[in-house]
Every structure is written in C-alpha cells, then in structure tokens.
N, C-alpha and C. Protein backbone atom coordinates (compact mmCIF):
# COMPACT_ATOMS: atom_id res chain seq x y z
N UNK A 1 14.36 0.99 2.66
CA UNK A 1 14.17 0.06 3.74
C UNK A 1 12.67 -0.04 4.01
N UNK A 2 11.95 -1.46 4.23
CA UNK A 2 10.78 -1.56 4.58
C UNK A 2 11.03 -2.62 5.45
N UNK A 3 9.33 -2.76 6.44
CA UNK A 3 9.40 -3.99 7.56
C UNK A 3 7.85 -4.52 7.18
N UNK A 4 8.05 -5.69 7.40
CA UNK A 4 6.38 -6.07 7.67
C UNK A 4 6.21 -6.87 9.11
N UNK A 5 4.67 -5.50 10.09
CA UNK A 5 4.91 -5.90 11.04
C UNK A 5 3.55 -6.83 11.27
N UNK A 6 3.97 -7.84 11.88
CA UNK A 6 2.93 -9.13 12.08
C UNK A 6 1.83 -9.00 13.37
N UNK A 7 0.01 -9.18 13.00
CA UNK A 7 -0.77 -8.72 13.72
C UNK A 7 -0.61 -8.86 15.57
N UNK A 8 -0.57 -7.96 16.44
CA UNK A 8 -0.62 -8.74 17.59
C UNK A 8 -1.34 -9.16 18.35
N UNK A 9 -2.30 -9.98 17.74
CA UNK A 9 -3.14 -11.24 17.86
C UNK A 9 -2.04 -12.02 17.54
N UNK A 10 -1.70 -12.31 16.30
CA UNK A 10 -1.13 -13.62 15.82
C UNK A 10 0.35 -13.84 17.18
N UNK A 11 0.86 -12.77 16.96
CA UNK A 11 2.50 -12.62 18.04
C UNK A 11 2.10 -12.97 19.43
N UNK A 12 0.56 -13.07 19.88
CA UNK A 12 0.31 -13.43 21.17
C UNK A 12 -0.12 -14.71 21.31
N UNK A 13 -0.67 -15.31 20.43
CA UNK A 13 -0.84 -16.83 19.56
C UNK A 13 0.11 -17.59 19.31
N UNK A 14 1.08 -17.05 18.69
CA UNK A 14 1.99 -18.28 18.46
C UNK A 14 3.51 -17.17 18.41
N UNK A 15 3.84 -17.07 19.65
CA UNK A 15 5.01 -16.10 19.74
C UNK A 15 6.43 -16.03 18.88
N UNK A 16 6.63 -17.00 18.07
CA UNK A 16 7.89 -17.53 17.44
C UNK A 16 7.40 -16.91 16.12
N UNK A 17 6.09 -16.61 15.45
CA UNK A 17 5.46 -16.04 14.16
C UNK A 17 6.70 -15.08 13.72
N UNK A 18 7.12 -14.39 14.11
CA UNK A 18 8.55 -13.34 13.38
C UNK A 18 9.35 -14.01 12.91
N UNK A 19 9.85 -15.04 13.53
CA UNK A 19 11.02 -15.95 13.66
C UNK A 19 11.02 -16.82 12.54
N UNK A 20 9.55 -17.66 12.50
CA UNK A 20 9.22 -18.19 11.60
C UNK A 20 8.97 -17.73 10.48
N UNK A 21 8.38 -16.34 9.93
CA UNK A 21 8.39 -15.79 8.89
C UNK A 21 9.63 -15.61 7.98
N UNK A 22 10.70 -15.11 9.01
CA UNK A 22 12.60 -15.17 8.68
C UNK A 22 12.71 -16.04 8.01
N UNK A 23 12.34 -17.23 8.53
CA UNK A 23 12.96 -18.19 7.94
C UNK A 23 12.12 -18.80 6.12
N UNK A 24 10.80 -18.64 6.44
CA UNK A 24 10.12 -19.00 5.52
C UNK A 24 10.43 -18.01 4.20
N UNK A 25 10.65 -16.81 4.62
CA UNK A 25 10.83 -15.72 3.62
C UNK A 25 12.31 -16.39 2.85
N UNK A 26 13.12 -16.94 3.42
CA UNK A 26 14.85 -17.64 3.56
C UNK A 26 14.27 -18.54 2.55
N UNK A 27 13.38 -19.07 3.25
CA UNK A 27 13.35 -20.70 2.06
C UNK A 27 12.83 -20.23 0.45
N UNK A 28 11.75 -18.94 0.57
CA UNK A 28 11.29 -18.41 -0.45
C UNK A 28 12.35 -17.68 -1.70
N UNK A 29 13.71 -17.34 -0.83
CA UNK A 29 14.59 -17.07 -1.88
C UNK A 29 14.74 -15.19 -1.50
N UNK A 30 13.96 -14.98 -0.24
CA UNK A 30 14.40 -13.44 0.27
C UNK A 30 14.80 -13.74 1.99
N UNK A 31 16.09 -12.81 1.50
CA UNK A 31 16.65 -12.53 2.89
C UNK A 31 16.13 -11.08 3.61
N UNK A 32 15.65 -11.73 4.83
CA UNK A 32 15.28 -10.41 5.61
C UNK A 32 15.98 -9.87 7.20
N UNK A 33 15.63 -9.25 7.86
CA UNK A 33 16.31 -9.22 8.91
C UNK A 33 15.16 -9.27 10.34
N UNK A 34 15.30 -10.25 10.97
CA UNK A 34 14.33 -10.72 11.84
C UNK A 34 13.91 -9.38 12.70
N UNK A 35 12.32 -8.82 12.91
CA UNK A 35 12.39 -7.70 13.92
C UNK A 35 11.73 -8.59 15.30
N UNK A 36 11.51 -8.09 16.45
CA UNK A 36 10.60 -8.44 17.45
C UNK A 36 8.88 -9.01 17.22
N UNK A 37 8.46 -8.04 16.37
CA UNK A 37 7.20 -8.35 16.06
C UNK A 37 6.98 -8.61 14.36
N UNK A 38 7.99 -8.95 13.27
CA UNK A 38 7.96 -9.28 11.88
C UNK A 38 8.79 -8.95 11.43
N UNK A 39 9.27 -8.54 10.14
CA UNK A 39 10.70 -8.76 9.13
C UNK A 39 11.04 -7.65 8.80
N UNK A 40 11.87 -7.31 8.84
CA UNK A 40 13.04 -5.53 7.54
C UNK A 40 13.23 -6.07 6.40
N UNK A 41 13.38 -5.53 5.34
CA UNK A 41 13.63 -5.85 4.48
C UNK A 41 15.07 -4.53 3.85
N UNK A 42 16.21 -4.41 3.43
CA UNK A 42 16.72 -3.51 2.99
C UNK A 42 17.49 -3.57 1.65
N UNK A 43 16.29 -3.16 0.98
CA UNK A 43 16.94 -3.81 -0.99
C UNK A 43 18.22 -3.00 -0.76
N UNK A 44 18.99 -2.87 -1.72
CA UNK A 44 20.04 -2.19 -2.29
C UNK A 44 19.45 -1.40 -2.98
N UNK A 45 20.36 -0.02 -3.05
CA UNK A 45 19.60 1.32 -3.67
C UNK A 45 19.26 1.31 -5.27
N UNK A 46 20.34 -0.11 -5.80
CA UNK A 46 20.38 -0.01 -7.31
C UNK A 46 19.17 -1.20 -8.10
N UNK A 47 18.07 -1.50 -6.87
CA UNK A 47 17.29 -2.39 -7.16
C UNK A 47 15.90 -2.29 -8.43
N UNK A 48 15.90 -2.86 -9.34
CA UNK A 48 15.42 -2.97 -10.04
C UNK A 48 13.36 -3.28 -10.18
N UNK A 49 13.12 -2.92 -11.07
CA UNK A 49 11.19 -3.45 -11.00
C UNK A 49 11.53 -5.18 -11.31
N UNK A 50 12.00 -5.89 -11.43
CA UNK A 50 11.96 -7.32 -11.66
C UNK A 50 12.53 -7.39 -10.52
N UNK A 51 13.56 -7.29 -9.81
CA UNK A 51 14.06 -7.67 -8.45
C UNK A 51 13.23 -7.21 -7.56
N UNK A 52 12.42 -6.84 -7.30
CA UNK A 52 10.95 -6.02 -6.64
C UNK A 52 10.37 -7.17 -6.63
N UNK A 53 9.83 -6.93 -7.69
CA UNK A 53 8.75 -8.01 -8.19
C UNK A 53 8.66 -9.63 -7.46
N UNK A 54 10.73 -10.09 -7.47
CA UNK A 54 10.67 -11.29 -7.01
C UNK A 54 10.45 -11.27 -5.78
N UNK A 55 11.10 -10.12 -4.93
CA UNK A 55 11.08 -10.16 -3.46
C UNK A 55 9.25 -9.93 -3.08
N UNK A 56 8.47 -9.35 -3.16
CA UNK A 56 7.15 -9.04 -3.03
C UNK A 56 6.79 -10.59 -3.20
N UNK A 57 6.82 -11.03 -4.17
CA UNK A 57 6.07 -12.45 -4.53
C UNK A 57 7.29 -13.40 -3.23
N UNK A 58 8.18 -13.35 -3.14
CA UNK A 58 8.52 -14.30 -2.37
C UNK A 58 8.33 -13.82 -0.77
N UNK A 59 7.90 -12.75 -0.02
CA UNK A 59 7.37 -12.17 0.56
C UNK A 59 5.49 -12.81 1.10
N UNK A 60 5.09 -12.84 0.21
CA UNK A 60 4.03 -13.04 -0.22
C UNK A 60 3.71 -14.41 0.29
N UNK A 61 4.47 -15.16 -0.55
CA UNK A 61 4.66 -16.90 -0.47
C UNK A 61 4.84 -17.05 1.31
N UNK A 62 6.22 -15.94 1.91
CA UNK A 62 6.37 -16.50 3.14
C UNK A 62 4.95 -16.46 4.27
N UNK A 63 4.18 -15.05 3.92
CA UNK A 63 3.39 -14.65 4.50
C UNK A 63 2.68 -16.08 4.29
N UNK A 64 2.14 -16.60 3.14
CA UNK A 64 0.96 -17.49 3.00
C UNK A 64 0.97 -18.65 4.00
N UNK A 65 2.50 -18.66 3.71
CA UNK A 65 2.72 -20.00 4.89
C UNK A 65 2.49 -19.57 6.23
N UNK A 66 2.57 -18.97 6.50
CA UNK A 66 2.52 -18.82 7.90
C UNK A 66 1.55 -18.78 8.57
C-alpha cells in the first residue's frame, strides 16, 4: 500500500486538488482511493515490474495534469 500526499500550499489553493487527482489518475487508467489531502494506492500482492511500471507512469500523467 502507498499514498501520494499533495503539498499544503496547493490543498489551500485549490481545495478539490485530491479529488481532482482521483479522478485524473481514473482517466489515466489507475484506480486509486481518494485521501483528504491526495491518493492510496493498494496494488495486489501478486503485482508485477510491468504493472508497476504502468501505474507509476499513469500516476505521473495524473500528477502532470494537475
């Protein structure tokens, strides 16, 4: 299990930033689980270095957008 937690500058700026990351991470092709201040993430234990790989890069992508 990992989270990525979002600066709080940005969460005092534009308060919906968690919310919006959820979803962008969604459109990127990773499901996460929305926290208060940024995202959980909880691979499955039988997860692979290429299934890594995609979630990080689509991770990545959501962050950029945001």
């Amino acid at each position: 299990m990992a989270a990525v937690a979002l600066d709080p500058e940005l969460l005092a700026r534009e308060p919906d930033a968690a919310r919006r990351l959820a979803r962008l991470a969604r459109d990127a092709g990773l499901l996460t689980r929305g926290l208060r201040d940024g995202v959980a993430l909880a691979p499955p234990l039988i997860i692979n270095a290429e299934q890594v790989d995609i979630a990080v890069t689509s991770l990545a992508t959501a962050l950029e957008a945001l």
